[in-house]
PDB file of N, CA and C in Angstrom:
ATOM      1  N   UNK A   1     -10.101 -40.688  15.720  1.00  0.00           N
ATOM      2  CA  UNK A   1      -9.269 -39.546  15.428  1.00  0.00           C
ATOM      3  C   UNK A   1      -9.740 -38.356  16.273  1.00  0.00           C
ATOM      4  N   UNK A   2      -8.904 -37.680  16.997  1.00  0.00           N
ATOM      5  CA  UNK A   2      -9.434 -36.730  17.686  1.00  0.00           C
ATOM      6  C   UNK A   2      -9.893 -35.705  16.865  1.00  0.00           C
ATOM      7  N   UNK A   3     -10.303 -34.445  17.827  1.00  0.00           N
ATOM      8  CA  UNK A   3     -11.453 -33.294  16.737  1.00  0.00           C
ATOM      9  C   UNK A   3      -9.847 -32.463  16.880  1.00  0.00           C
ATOM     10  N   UNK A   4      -9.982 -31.559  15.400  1.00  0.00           N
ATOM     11  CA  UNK A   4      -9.113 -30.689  15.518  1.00  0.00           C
ATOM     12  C   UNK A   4     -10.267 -29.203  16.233  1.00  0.00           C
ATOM     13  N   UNK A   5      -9.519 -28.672  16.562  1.00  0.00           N
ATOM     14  CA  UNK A   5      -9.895 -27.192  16.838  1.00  0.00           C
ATOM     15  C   UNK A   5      -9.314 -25.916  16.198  1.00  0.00           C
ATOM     16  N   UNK A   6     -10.014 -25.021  15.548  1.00  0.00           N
ATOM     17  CA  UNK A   6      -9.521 -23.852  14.892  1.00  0.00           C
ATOM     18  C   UNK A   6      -9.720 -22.501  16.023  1.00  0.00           C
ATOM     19  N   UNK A   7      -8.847 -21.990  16.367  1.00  0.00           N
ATOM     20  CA  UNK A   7      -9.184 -20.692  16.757  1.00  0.00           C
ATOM     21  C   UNK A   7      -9.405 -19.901  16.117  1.00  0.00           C
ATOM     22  N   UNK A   8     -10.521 -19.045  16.111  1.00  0.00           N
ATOM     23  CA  UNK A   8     -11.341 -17.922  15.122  1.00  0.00           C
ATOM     24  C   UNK A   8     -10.688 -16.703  15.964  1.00  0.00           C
ATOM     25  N   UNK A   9     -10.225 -15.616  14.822  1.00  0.00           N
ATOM     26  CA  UNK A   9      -9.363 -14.583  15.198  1.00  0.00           C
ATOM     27  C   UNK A   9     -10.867 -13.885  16.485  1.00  0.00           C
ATOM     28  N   UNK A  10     -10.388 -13.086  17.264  1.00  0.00           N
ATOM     29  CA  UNK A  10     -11.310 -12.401  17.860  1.00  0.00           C
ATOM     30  C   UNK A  10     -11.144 -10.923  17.818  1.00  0.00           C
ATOM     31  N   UNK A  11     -12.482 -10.372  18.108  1.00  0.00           N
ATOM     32  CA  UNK A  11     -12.514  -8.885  17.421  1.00  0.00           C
ATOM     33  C   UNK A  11     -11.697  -8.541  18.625  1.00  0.00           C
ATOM     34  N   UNK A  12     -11.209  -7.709  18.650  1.00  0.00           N
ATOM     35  CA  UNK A  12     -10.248  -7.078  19.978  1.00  0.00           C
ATOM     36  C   UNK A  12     -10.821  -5.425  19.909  1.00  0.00           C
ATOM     37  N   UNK A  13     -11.787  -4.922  20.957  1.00  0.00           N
ATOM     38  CA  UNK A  13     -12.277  -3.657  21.099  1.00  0.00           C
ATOM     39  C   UNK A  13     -11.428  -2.714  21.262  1.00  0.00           C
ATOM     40  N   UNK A  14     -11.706  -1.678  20.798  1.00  0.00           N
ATOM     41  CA  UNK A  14     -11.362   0.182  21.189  1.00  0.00           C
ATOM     42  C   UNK A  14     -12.151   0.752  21.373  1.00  0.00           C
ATOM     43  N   UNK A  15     -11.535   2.098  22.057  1.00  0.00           N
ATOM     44  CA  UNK A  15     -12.744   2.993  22.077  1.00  0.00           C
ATOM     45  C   UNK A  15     -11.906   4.505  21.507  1.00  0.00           C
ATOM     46  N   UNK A  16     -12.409   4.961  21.179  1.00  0.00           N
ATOM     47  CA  UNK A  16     -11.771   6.278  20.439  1.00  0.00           C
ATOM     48  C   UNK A  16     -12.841   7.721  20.942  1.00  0.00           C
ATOM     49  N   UNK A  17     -12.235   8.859  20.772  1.00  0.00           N
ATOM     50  CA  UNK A  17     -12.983   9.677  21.320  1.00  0.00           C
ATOM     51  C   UNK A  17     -13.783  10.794  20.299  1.00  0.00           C
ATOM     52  N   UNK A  18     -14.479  10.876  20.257  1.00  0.00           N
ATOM     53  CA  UNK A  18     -15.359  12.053  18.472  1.00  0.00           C
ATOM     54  C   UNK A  18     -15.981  13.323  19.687  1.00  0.00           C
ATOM     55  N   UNK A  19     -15.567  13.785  19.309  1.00  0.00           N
ATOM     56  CA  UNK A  19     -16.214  15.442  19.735  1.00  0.00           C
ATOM     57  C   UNK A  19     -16.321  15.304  21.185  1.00  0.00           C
ATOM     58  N   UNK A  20     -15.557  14.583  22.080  1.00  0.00           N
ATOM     59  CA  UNK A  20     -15.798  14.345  23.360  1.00  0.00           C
ATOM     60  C   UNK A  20     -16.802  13.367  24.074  1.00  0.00           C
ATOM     61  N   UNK A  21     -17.025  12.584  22.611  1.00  0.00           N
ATOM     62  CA  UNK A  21     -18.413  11.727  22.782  1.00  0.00           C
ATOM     63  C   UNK A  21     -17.197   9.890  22.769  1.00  0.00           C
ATOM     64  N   UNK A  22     -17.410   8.923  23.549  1.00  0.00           N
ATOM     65  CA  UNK A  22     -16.660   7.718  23.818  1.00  0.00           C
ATOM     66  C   UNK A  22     -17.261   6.824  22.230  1.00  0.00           C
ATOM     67  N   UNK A  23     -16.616   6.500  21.513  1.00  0.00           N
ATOM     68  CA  UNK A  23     -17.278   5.458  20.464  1.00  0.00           C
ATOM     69  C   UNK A  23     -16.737   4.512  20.194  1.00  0.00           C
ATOM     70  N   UNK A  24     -17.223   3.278  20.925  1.00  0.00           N
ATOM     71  CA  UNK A  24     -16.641   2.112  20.415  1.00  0.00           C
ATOM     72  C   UNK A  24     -16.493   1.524  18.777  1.00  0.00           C
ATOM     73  N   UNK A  25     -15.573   0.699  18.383  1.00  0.00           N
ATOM     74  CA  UNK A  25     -14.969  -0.030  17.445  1.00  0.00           C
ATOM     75  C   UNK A  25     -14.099  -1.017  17.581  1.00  0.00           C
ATOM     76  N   UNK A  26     -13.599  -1.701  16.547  1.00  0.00           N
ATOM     77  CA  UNK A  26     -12.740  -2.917  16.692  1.00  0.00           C
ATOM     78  C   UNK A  26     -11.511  -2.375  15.705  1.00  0.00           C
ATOM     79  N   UNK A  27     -10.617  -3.127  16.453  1.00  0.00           N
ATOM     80  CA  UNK A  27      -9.212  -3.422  15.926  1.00  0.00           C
ATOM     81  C   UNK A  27      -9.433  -3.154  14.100  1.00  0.00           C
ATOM     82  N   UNK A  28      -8.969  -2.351  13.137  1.00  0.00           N
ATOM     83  CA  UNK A  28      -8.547  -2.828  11.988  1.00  0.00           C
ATOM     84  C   UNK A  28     -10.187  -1.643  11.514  1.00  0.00           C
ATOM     85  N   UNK A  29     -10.878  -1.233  11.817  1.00  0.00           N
ATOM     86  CA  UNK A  29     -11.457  -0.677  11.287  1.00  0.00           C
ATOM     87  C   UNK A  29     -11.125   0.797  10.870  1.00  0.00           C
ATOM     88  N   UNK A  30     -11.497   1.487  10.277  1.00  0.00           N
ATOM     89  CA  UNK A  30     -11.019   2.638   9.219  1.00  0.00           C
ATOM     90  C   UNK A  30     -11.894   3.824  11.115  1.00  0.00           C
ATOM     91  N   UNK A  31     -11.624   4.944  10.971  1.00  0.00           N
ATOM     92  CA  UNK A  31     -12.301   5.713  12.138  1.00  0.00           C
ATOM     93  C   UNK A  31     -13.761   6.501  11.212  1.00  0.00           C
ATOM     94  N   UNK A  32     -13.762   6.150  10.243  1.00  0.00           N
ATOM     95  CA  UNK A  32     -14.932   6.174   9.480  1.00  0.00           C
ATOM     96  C   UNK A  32     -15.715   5.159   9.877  1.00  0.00           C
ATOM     97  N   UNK A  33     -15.406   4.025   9.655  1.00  0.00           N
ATOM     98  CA  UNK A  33     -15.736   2.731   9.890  1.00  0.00           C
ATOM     99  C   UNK A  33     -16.583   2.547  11.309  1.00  0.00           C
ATOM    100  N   UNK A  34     -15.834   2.969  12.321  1.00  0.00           N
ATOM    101  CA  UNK A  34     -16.240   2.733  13.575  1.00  0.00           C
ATOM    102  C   UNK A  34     -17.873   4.359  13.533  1.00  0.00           C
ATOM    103  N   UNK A  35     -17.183   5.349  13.216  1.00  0.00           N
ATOM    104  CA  UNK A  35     -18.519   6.064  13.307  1.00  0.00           C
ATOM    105  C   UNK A  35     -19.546   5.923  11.950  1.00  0.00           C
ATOM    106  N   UNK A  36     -19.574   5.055  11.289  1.00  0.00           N
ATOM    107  CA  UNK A  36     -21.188   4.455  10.641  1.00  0.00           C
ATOM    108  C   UNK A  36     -21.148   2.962  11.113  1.00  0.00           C
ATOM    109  N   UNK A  37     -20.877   2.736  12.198  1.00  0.00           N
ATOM    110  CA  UNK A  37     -21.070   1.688  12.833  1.00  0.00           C
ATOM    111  C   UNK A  37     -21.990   2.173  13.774  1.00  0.00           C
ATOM    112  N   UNK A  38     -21.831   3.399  14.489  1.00  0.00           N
ATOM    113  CA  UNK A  38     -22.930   3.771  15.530  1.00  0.00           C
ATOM    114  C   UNK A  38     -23.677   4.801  14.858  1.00  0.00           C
ATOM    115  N   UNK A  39     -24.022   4.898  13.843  1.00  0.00           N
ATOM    116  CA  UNK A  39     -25.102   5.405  12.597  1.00  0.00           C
ATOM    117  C   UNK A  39     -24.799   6.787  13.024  1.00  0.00           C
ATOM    118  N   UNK A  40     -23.740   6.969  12.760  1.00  0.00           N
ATOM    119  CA  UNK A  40     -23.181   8.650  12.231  1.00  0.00           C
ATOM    120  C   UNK A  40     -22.506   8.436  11.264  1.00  0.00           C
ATOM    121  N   UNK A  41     -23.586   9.217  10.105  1.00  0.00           N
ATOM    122  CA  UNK A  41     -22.917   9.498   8.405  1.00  0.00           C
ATOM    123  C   UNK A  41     -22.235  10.806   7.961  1.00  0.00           C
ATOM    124  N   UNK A  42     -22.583  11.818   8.879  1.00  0.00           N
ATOM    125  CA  UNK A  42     -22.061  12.975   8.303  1.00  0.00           C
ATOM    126  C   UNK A  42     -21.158  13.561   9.803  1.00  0.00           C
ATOM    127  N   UNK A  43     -20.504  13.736   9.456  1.00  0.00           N
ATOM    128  CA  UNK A  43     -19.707  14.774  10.637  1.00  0.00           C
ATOM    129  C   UNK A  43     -18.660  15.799  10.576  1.00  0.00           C
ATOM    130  N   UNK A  44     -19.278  16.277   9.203  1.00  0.00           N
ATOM    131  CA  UNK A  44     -18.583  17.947   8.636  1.00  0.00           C
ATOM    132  C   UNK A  44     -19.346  18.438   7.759  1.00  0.00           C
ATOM    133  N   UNK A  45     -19.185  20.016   7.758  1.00  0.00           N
ATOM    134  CA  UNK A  45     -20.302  20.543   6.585  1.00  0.00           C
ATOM    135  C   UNK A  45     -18.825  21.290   6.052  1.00  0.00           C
ATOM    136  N   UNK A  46     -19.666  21.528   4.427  1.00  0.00           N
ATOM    137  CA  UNK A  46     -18.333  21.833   3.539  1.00  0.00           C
ATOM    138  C   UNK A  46     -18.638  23.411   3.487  1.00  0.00           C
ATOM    139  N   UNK A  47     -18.241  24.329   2.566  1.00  0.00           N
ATOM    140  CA  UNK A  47     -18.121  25.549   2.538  1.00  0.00           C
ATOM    141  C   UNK A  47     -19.659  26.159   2.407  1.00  0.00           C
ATOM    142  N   UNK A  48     -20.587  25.485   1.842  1.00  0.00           N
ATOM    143  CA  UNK A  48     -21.891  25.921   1.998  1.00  0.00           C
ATOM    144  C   UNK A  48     -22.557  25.487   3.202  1.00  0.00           C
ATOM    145  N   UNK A  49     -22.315  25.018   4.100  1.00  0.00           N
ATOM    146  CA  UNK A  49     -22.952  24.480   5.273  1.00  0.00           C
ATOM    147  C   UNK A  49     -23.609  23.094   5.367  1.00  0.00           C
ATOM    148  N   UNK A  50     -23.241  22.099   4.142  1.00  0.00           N
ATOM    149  CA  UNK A  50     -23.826  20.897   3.360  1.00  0.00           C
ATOM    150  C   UNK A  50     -23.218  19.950   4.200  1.00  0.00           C
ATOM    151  N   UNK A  51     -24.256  18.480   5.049  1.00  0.00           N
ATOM    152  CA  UNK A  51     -23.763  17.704   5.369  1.00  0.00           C
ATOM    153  C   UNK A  51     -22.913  16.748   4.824  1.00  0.00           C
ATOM    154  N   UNK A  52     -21.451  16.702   5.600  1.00  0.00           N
ATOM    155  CA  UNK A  52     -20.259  15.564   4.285  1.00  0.00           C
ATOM    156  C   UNK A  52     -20.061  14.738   6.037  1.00  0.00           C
ATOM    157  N   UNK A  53     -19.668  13.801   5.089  1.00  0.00           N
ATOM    158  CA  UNK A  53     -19.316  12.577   5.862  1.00  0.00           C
ATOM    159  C   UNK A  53     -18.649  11.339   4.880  1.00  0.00           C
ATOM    160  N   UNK A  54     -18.501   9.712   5.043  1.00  0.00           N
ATOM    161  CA  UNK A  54     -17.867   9.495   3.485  1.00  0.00           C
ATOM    162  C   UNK A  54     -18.934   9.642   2.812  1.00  0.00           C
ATOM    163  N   UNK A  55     -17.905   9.624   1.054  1.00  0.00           N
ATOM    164  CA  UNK A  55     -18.588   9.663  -0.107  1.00  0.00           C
ATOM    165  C   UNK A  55     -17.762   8.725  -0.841  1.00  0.00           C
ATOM    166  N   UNK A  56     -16.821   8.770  -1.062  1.00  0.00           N
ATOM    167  CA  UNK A  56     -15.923   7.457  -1.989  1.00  0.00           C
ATOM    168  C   UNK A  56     -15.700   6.553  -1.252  1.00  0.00           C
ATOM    169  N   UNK A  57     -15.295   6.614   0.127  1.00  0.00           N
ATOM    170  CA  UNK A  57     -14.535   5.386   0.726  1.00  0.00           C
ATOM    171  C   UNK A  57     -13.630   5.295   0.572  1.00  0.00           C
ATOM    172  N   UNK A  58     -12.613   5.913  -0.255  1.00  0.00           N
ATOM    173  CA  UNK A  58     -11.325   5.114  -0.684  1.00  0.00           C
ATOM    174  C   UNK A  58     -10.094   6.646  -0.701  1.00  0.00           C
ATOM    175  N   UNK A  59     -10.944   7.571  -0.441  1.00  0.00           N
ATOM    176  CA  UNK A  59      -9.374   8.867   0.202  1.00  0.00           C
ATOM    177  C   UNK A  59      -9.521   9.389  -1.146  1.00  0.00           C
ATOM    178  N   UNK A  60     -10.421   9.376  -2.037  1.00  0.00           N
ATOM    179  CA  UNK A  60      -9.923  10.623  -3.633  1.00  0.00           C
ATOM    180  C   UNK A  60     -10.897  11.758  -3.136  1.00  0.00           C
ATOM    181  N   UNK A  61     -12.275  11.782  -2.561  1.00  0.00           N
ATOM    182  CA  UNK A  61     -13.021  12.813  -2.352  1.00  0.00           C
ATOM    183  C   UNK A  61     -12.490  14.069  -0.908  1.00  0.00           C
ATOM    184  N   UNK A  62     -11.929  13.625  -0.074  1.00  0.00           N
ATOM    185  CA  UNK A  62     -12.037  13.819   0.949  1.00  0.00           C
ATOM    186  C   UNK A  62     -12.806  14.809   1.324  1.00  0.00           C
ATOM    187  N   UNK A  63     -14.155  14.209   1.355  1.00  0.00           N
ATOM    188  CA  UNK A  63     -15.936  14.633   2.188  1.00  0.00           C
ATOM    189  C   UNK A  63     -15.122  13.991   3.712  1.00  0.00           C
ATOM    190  N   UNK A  64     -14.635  13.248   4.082  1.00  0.00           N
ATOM    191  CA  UNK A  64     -14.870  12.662   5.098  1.00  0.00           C
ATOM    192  C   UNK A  64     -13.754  13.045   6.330  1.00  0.00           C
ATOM    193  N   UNK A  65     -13.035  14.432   5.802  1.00  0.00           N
ATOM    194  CA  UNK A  65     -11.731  14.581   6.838  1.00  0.00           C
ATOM    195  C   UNK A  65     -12.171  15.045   8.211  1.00  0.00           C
ATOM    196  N   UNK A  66     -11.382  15.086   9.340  1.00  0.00           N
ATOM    197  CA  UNK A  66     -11.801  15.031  10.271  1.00  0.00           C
ATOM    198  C   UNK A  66     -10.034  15.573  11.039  1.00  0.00           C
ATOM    199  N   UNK A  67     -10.178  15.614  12.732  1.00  0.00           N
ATOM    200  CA  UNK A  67      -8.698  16.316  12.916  1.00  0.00           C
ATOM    201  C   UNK A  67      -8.486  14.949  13.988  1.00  0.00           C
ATOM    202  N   UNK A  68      -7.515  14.826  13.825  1.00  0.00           N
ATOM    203  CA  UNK A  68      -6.913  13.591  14.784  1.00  0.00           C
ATOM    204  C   UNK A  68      -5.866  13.336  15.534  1.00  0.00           C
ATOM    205  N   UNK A  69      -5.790  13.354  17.123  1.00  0.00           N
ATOM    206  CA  UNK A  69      -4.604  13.699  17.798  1.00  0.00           C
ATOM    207  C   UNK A  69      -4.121  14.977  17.019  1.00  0.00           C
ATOM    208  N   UNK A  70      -4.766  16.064  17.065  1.00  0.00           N
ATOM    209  CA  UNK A  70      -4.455  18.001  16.699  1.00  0.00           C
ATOM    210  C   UNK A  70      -4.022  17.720  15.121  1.00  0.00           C
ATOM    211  N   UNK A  71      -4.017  16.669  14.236  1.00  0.00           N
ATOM    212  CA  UNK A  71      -3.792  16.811  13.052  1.00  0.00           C
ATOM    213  C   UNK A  71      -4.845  16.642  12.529  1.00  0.00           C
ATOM    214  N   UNK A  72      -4.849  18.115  12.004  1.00  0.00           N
ATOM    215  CA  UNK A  72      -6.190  18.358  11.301  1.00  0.00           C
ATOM    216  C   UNK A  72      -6.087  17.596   9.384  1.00  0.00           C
ATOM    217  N   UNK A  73      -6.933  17.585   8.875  1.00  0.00           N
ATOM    218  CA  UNK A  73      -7.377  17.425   7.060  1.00  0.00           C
ATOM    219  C   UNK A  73      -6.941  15.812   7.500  1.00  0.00           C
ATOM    220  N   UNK A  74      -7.346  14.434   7.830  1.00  0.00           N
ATOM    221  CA  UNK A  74      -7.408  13.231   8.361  1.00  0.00           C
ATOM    222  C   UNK A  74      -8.021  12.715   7.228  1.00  0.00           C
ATOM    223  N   UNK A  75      -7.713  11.904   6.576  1.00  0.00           N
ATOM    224  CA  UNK A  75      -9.055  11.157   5.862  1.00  0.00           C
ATOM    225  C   UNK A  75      -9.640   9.801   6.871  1.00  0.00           C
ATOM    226  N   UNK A  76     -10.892  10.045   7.296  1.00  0.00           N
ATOM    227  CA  UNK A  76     -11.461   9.308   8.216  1.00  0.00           C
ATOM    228  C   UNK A  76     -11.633   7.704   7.626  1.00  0.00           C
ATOM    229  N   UNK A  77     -11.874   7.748   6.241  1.00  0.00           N
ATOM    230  CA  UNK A  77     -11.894   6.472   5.206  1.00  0.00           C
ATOM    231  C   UNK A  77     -10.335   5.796   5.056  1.00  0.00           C
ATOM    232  N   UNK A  78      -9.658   6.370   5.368  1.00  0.00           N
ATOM    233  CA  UNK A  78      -7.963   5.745   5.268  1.00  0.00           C
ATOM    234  C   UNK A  78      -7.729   5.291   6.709  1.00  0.00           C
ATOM    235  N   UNK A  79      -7.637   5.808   7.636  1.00  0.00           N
ATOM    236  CA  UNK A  79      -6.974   6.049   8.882  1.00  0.00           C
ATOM    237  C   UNK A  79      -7.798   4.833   9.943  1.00  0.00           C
ATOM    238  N   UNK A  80      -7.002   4.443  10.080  1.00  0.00           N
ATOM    239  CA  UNK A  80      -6.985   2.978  10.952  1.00  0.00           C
ATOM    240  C   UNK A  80      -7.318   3.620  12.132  1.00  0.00           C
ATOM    241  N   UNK A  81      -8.365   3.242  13.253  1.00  0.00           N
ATOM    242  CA  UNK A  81      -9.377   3.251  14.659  1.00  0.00           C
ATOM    243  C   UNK A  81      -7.844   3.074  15.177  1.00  0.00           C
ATOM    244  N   UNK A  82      -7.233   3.971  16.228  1.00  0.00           N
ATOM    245  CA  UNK A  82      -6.314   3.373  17.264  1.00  0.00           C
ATOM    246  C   UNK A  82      -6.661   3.992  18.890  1.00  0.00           C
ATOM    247  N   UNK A  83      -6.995   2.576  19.385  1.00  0.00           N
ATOM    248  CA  UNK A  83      -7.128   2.795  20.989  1.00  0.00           C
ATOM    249  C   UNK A  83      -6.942   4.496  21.531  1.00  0.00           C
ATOM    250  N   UNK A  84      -7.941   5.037  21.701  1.00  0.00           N
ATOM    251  CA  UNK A  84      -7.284   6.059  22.923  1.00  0.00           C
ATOM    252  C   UNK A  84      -7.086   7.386  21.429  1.00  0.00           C
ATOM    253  N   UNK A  85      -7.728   7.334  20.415  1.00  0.00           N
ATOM    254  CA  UNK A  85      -7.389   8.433  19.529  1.00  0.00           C
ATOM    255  C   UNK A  85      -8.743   9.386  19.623  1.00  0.00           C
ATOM    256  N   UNK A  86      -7.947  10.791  19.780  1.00  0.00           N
ATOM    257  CA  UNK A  86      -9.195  12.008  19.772  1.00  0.00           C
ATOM    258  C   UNK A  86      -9.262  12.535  18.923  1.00  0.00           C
ATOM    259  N   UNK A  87     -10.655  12.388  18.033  1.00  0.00           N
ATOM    260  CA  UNK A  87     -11.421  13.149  16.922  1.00  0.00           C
ATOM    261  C   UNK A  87     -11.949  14.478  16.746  1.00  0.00           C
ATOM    262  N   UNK A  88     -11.701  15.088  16.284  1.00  0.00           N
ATOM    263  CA  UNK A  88     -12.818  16.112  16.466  1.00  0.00           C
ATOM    264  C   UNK A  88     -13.001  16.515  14.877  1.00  0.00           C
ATOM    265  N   UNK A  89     -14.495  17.057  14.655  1.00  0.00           N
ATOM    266  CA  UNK A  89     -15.017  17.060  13.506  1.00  0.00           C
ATOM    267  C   UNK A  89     -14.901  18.150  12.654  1.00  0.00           C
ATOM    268  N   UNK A  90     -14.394  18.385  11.788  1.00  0.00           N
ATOM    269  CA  UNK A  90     -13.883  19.962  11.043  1.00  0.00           C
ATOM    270  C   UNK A  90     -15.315  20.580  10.252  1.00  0.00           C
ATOM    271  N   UNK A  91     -15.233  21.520  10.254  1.00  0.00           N
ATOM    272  CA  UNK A  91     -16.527  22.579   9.249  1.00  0.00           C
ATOM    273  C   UNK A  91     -15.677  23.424   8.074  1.00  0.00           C
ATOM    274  N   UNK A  92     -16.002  23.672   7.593  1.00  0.00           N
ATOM    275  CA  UNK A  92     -15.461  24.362   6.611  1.00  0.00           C
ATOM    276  C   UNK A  92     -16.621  25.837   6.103  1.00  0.00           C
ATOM    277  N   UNK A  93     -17.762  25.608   6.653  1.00  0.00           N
ATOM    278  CA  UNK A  93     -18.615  26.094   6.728  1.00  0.00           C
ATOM    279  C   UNK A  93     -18.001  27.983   7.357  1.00  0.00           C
ATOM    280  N   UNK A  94     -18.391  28.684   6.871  1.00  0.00           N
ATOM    281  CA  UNK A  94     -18.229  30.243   7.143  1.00  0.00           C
ATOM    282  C   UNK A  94     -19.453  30.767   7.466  1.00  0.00           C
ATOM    283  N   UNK A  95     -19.637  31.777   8.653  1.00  0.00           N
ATOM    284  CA  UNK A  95     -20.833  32.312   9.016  1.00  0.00           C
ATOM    285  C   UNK A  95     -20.790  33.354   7.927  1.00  0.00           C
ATOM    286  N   UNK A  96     -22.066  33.919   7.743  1.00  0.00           N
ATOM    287  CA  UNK A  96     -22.168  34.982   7.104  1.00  0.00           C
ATOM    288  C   UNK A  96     -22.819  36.123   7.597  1.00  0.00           C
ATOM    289  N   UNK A  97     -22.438  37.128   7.846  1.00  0.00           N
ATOM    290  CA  UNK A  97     -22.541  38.575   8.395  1.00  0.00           C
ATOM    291  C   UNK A  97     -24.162  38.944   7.612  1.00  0.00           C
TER     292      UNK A  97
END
């Protein structure tokens, strides 16, 4: 009897862009996903200057928003990695005089 063969799906790469910095990821990952893949956890501070990055995972906290293709408040934990997408990281943080 001959061998059957299974083809195993393959990861299919991206690269997406965070603060002008290149960060690879794969197909189907969250853009959260892809940046604690290259061990960045935080990449916004909230109104006290406090490192946020995720905290739920699942879009109820949003610690983790971010601005994407100029649309800013993103939940980075929802939003699917797409080829060729520019990040940039929001503060919420206020200087103080």
């Amino acid at each position: 009897m001959p061998a059957t063969f299974r083809r195993e799906p393959q990861d299919i790469p991206l690269i997406i862009t965070v603060d002008g910095v290149d960060f690879e990821g794969v197909e189907g990952q969250s853009i959260a996903g892809v940046l604690l893949a290259q061990r960045r956890s935080a990449w916004r501070t909230g109104p006290g200057g406090s490192s946020r990055g995720v905290f739920c995972g699942i879009g109820v906290c949003f610690d983790c928003l971010v601005t994407v293709n100029d649309l800013p408040d993103v939940r980075a934990c929802r939003r699917p990695a797409t080829a060729g997408d520019v990040v940039v990281t929001q503060s919420r943080h206020e200087e103080r005089a």
